[in-house]
N, C-alpha and C. Protein backbone atom coordinates (compact mmCIF):
# COMPACT_ATOMS: atom_id res chain seq x y z
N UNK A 1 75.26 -47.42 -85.24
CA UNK A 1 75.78 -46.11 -85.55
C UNK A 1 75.38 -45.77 -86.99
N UNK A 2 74.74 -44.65 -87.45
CA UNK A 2 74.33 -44.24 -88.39
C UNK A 2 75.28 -43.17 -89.06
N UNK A 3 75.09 -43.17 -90.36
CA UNK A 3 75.87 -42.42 -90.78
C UNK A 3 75.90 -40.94 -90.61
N UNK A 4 74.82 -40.51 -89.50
CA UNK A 4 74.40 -39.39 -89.35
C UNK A 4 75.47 -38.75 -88.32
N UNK A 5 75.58 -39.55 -87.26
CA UNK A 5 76.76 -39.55 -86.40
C UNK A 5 78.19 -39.76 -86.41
N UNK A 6 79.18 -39.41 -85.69
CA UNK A 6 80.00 -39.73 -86.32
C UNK A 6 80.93 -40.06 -87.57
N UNK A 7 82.11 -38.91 -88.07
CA UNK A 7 82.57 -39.20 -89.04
C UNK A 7 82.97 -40.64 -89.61
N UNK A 8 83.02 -40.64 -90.76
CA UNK A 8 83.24 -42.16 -91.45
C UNK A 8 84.54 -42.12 -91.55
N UNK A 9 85.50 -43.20 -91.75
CA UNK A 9 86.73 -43.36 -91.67
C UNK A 9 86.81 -43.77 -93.66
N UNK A 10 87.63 -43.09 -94.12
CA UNK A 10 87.62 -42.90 -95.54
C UNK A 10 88.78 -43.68 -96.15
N UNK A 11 89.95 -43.99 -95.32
CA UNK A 11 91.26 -43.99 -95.42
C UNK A 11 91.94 -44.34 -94.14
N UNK A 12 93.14 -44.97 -93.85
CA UNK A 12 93.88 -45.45 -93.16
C UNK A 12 95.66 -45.87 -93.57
N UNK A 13 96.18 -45.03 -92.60
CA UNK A 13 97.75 -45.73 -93.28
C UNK A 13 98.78 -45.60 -91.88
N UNK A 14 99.34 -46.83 -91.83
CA UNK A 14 100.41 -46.98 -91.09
C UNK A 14 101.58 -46.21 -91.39
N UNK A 15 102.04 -45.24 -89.91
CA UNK A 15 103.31 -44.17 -90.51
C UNK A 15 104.28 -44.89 -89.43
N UNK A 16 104.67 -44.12 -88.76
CA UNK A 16 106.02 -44.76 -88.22
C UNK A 16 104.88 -45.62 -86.77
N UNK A 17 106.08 -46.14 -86.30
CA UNK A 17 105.51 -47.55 -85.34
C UNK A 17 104.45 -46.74 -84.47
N UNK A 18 103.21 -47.09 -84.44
CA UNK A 18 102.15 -47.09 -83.38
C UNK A 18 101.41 -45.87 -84.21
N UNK A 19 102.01 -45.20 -85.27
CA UNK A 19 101.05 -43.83 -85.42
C UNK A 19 100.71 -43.98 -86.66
N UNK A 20 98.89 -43.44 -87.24
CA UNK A 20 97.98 -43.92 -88.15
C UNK A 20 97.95 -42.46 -89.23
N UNK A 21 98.16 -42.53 -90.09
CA UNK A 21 97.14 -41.33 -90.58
C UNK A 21 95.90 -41.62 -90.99
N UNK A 22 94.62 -40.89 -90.85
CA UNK A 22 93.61 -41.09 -90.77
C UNK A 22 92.73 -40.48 -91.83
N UNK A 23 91.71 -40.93 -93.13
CA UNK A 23 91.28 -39.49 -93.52
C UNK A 23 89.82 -39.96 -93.46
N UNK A 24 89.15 -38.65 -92.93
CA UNK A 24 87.40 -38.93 -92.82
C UNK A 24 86.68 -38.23 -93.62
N UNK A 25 85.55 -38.57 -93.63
CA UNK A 25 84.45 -37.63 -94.45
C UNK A 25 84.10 -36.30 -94.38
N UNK A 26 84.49 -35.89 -93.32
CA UNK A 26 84.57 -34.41 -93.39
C UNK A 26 85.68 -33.72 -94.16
N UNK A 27 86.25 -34.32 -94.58
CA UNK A 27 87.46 -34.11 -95.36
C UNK A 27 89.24 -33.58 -94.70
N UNK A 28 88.84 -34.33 -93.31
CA UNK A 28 89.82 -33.93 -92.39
C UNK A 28 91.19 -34.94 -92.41
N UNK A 29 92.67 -34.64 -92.26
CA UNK A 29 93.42 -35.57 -92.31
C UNK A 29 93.83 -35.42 -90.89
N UNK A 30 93.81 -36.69 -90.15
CA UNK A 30 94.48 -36.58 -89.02
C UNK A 30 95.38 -37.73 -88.59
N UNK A 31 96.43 -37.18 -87.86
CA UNK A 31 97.37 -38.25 -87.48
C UNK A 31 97.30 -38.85 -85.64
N UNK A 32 96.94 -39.77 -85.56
CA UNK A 32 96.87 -40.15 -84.46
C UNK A 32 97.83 -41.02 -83.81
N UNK A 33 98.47 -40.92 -82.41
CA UNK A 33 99.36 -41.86 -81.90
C UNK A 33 98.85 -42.61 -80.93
N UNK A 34 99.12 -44.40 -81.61
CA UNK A 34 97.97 -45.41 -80.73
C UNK A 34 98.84 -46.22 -79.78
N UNK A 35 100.31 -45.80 -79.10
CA UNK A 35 101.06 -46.66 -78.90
C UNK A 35 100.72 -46.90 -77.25
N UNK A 36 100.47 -45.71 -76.46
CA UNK A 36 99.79 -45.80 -75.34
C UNK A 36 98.68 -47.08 -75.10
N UNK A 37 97.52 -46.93 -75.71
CA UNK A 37 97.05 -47.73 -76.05
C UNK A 37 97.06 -49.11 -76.28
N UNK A 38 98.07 -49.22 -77.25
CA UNK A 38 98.41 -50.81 -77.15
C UNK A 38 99.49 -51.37 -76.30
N UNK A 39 100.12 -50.67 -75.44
CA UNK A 39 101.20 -50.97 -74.36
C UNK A 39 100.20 -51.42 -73.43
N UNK A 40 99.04 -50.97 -73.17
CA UNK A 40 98.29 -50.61 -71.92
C UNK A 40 97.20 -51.92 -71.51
N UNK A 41 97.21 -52.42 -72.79
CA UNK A 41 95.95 -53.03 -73.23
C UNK A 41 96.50 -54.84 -73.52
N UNK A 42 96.76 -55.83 -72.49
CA UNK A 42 97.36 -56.85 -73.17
C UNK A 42 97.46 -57.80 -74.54
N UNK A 43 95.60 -57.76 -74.47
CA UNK A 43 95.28 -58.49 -75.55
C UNK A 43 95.80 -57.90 -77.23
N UNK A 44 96.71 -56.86 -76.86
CA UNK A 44 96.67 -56.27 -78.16
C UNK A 44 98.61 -55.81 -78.60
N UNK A 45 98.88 -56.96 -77.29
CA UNK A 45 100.36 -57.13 -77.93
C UNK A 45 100.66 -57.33 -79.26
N UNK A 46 100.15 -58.40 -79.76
CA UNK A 46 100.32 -58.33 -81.28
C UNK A 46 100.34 -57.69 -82.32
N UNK A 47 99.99 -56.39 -81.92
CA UNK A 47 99.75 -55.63 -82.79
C UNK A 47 101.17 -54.67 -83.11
N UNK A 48 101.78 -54.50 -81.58
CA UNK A 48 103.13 -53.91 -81.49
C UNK A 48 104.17 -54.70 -82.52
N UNK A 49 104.24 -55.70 -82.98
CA UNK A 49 104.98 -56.43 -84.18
C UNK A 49 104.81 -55.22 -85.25
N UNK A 50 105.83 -55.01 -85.70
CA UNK A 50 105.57 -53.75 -86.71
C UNK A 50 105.09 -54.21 -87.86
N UNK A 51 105.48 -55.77 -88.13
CA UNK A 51 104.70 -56.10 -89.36
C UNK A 51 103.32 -56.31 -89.29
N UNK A 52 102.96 -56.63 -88.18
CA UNK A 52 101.18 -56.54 -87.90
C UNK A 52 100.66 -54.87 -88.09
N UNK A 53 101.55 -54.00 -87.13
CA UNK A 53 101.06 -52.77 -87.14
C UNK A 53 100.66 -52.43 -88.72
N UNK A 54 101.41 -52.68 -89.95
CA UNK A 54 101.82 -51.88 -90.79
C UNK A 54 100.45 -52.48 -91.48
N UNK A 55 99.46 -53.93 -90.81
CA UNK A 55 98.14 -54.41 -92.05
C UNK A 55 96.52 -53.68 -92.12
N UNK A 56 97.23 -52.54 -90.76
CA UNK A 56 95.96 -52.17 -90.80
C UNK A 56 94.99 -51.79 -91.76
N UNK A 57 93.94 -51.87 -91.70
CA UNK A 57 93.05 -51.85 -92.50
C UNK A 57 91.70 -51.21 -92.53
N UNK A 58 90.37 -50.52 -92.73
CA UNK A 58 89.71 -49.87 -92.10
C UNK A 58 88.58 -51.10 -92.05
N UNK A 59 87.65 -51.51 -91.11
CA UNK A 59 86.65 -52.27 -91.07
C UNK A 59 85.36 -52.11 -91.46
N UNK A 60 84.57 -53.16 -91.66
CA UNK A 60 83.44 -52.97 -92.43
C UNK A 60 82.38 -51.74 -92.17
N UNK A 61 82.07 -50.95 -93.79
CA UNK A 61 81.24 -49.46 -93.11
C UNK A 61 82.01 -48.22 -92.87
N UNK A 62 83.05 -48.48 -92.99
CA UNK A 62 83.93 -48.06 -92.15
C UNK A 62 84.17 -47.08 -90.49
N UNK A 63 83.55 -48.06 -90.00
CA UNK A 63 83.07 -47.66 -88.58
C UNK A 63 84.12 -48.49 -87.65
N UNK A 64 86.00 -48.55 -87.92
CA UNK A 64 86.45 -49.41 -87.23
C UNK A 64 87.74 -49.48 -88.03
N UNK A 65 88.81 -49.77 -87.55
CA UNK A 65 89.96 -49.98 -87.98
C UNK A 65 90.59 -51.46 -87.30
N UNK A 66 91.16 -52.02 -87.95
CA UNK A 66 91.60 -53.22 -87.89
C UNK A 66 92.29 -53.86 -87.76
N UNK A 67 93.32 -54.97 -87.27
CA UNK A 67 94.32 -55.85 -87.54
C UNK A 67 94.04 -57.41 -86.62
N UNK A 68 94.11 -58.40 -87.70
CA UNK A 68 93.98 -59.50 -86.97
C UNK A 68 92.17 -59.40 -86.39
N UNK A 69 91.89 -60.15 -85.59
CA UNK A 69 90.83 -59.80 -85.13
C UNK A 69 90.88 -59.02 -84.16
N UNK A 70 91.16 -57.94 -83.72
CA UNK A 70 91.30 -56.67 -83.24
C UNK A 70 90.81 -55.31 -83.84
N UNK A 71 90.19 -54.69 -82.99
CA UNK A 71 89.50 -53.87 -83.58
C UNK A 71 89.59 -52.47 -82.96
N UNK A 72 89.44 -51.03 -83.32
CA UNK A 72 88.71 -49.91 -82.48
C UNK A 72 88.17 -49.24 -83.33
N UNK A 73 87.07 -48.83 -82.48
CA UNK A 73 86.23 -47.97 -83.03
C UNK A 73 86.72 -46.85 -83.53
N UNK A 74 85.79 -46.41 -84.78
CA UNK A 74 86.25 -44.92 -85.30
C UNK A 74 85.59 -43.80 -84.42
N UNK A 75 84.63 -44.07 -83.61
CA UNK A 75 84.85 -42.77 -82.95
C UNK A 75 85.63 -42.65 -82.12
N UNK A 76 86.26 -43.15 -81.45
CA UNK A 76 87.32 -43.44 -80.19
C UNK A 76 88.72 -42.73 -81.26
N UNK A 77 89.18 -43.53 -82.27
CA UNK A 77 90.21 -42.85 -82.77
C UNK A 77 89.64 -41.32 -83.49
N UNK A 78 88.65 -40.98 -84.18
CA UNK A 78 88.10 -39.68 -83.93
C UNK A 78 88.46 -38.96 -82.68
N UNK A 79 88.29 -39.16 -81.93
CA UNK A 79 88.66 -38.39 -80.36
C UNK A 79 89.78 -38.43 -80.29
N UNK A 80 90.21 -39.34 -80.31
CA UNK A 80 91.94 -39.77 -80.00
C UNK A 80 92.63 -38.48 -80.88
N UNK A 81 92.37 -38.70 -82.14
CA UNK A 81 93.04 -37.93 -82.85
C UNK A 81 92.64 -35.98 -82.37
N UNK A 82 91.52 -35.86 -82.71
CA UNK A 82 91.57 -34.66 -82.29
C UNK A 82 92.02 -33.76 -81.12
N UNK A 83 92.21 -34.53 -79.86
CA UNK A 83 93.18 -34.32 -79.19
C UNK A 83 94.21 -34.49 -79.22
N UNK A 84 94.68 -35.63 -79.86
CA UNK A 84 96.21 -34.75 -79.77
C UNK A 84 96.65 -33.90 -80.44
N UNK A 85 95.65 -33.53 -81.78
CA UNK A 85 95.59 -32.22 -82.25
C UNK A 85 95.38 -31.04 -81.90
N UNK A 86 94.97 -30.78 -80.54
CA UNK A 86 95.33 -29.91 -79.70
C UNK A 86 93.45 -29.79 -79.79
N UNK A 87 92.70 -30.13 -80.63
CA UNK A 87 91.11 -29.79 -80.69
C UNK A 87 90.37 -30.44 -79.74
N UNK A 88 89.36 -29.97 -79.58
CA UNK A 88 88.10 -30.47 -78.66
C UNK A 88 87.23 -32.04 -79.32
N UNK A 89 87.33 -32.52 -78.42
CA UNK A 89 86.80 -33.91 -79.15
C UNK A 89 85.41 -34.01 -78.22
N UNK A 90 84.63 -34.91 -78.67
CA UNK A 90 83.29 -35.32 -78.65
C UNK A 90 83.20 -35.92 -77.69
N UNK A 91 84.41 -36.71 -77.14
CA UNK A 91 84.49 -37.46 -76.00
C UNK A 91 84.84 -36.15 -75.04
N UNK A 92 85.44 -35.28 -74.57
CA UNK A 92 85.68 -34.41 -73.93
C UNK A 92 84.96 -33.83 -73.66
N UNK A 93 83.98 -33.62 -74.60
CA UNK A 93 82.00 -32.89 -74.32
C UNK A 93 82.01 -33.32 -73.59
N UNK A 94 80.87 -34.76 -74.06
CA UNK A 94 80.55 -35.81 -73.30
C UNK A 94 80.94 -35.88 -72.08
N UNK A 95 81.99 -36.17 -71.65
CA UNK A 95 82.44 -36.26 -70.04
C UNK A 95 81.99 -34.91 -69.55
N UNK A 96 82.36 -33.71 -70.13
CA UNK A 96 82.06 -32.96 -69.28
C UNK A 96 80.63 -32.64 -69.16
N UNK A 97 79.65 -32.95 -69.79
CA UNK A 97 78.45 -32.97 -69.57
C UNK A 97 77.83 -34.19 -68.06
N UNK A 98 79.13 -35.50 -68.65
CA UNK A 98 78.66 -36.21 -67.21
C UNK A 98 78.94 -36.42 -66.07
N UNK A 99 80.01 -35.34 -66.46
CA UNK A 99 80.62 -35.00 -64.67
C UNK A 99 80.08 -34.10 -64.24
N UNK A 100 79.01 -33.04 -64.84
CA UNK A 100 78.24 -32.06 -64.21
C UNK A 100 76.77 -32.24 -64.60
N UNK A 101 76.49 -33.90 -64.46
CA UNK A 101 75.82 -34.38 -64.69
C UNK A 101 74.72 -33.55 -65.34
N UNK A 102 74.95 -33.05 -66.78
CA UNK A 102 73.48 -31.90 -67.40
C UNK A 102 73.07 -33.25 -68.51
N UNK A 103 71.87 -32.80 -68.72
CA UNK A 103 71.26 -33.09 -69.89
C UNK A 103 71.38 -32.08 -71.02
N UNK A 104 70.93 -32.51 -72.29
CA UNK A 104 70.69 -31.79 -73.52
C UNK A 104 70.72 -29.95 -73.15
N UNK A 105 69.26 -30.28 -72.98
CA UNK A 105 68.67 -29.54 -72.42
C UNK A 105 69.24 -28.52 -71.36
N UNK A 106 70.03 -28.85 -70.15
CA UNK A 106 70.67 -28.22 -69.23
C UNK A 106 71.95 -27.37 -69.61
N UNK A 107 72.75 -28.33 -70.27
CA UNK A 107 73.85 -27.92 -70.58
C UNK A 107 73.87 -26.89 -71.67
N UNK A 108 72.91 -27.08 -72.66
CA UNK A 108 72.22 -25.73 -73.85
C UNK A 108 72.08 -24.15 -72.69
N UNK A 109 71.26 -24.91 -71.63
CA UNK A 109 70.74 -23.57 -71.12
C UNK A 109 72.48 -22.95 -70.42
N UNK A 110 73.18 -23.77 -69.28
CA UNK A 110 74.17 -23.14 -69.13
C UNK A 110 75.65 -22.48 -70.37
N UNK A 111 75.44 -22.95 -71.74
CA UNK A 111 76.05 -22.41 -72.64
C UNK A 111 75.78 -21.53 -73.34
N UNK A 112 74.56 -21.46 -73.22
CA UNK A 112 73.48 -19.97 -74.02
C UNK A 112 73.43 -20.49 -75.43
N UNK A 113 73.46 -21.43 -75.92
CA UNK A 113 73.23 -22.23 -77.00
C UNK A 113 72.05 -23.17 -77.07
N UNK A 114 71.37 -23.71 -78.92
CA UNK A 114 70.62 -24.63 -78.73
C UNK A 114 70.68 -25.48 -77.98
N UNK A 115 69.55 -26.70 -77.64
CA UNK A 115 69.76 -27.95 -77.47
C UNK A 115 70.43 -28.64 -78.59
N UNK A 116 70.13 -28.32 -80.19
CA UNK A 116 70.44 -29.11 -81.22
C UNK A 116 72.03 -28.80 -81.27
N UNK A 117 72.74 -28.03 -81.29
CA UNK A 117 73.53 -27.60 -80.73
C UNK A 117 75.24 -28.76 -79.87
N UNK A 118 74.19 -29.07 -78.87
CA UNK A 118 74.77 -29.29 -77.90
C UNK A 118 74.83 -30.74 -78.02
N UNK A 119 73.77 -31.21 -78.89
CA UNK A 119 73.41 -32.80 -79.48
C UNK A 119 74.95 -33.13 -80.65
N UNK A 120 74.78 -31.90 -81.25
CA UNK A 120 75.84 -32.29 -82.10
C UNK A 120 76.86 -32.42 -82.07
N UNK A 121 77.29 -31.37 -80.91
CA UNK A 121 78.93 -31.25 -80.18
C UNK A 121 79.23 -32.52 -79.79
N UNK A 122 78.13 -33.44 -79.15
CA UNK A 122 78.38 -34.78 -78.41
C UNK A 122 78.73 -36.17 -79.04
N UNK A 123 77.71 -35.81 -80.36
CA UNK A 123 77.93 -36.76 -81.36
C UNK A 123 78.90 -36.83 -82.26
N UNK A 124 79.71 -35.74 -82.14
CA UNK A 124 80.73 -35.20 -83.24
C UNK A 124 80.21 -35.05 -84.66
N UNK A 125 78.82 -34.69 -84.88
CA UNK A 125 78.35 -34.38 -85.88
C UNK A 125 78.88 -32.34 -86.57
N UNK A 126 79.20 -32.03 -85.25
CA UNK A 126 79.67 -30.72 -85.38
C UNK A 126 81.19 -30.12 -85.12
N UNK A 127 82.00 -29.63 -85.45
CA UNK A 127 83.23 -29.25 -84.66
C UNK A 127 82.93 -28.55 -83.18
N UNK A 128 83.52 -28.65 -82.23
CA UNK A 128 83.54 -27.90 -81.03
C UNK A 128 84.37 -26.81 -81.36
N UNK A 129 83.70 -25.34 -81.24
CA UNK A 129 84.53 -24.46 -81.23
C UNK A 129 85.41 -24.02 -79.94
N UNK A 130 86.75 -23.88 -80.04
CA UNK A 130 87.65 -23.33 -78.54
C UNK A 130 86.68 -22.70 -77.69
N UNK A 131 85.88 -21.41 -78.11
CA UNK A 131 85.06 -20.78 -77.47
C UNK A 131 84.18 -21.73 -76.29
N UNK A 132 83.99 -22.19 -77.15
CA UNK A 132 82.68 -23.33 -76.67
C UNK A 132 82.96 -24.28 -75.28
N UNK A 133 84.08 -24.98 -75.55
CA UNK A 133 84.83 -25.59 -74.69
C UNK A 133 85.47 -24.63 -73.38
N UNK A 134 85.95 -23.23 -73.97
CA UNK A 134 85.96 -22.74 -72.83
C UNK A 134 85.03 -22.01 -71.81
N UNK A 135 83.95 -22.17 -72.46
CA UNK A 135 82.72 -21.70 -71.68
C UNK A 135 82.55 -22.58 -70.81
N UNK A 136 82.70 -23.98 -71.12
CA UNK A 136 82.58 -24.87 -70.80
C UNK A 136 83.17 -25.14 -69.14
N UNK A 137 84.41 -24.95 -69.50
CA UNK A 137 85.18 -25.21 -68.28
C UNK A 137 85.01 -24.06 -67.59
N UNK A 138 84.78 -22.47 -68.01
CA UNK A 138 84.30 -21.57 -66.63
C UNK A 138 82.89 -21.84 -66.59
N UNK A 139 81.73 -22.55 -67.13
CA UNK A 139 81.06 -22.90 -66.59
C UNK A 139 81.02 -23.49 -65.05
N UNK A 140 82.25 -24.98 -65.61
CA UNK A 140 82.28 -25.63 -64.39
C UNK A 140 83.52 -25.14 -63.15
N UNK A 141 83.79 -24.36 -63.96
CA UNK A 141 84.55 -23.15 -62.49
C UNK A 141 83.55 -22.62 -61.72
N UNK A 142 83.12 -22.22 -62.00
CA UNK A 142 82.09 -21.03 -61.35
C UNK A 142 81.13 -21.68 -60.84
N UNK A 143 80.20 -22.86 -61.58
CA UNK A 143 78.64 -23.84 -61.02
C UNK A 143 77.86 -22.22 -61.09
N UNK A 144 77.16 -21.37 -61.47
CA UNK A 144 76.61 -20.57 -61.41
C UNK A 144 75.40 -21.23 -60.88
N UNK A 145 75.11 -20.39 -60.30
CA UNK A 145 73.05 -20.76 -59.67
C UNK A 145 72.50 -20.74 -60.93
N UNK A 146 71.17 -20.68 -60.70
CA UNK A 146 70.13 -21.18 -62.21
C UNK A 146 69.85 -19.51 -62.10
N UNK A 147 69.96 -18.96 -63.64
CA UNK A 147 69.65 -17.59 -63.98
C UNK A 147 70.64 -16.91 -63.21
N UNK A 148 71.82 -17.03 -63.62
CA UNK A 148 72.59 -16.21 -63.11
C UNK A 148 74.15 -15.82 -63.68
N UNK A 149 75.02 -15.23 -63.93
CA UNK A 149 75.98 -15.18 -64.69
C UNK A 149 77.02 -14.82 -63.65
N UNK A 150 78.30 -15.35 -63.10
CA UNK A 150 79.18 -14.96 -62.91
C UNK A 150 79.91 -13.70 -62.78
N UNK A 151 80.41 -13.19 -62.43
CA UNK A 151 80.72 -11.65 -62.05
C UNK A 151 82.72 -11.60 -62.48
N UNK A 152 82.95 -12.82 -61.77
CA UNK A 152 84.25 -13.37 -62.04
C UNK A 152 84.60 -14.70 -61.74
N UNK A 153 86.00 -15.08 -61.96
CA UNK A 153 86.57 -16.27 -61.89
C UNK A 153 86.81 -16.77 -59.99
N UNK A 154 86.71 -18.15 -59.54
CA UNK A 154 87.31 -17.75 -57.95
C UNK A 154 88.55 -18.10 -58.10
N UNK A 155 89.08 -17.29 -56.47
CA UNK A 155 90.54 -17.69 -56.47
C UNK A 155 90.67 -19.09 -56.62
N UNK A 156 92.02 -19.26 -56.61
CA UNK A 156 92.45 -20.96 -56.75
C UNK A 156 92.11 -21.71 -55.21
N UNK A 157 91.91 -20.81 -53.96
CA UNK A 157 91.95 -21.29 -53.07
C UNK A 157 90.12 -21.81 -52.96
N UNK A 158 89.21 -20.39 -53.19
CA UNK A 158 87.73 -20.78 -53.26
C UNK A 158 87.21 -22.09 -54.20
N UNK A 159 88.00 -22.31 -55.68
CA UNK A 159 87.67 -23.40 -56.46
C UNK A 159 88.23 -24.37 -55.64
N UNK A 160 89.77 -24.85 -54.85
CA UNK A 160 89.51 -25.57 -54.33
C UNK A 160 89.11 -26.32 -53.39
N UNK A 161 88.28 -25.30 -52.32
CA UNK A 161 86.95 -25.25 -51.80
C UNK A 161 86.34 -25.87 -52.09
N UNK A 162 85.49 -25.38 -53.21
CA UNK A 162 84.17 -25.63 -53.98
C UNK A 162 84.37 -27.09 -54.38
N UNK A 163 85.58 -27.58 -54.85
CA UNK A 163 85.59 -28.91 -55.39
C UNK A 163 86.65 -30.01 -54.17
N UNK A 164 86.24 -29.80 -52.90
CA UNK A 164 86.85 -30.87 -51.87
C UNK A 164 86.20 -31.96 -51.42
């Protein structure tokens, strides 16, 4: 991972049990809640000890946050966080690019946007604008044919048609 991608993790601090504040290079502060996560995940009981929770630390590069030998990635908590900030995360692209299986390239053309664009949304080199994301999803409402634009939304009964 290059520093080109993905924000850098600048800062790290344990707030109340399971939740991080976060600060990155874009100059963003975000608070993320990891408790799901470590309930879910066995190997990472230890971490629920509040005195473990509280050593976190950011990992080397800072591409990683830490405790014990336990680790996650900073783009994962990047995502993490921006959703529950109510924002569009990079991981949320991503899927939706591979559940409607597009490329670069494809998914540019159904958004009416660059390819470079659409590279960056994925990498989180860029913010996703609301707009963007919601094109997104009436994109994949609609599946439009190639060269073609939508007229309207379908009923709830035709979408769930279209997706049985």
């Amino acid at each position: 991972m290059t520093e080109y991608f993905f924000p850098k993790l600048q800062a790290v601090e344990a707030l109340a049990p399971y939740r991080l504040r976060t600060i990155w290079s874009t100059g963003e502060v975000l608070e993320v809640d990891i408790d799901g996560v470590l309930r879910k995940i066995p190997g990472l009981a230890p971490i629920l000890d509040p005195k473990v929770f509280a050593r976190v630390h950011i990992g080397e590069w800072g591409h990683s946050i830490e405790w014990l030998d336990e680790e996650f990635g900073a783009d994962n908590v990047y995502a993490w966080a921006k959703e529950q900030a109510g924002m569009v995360s990079h991981e949320m692209f991503g899927e939706w690019m591979h559940r409607n299986d597009l490329s670069l390239t494809t998914a540019a053309e159904a958004l009416g946007i660059s390819r470079r664009m659409v590279s960056y949304y994925r990498t989180a080199h860029k913010a996703i604008p609301r707009a963007i994301w919601l094109a997104c999803l009436g994109w994949e409402a609609t599946r439009p044919k190639a060269k073609t634009l939508p007229r309207a939304l379908p009923t709830a009964r035709e979408y769930a048609a279209a997706h049985a």
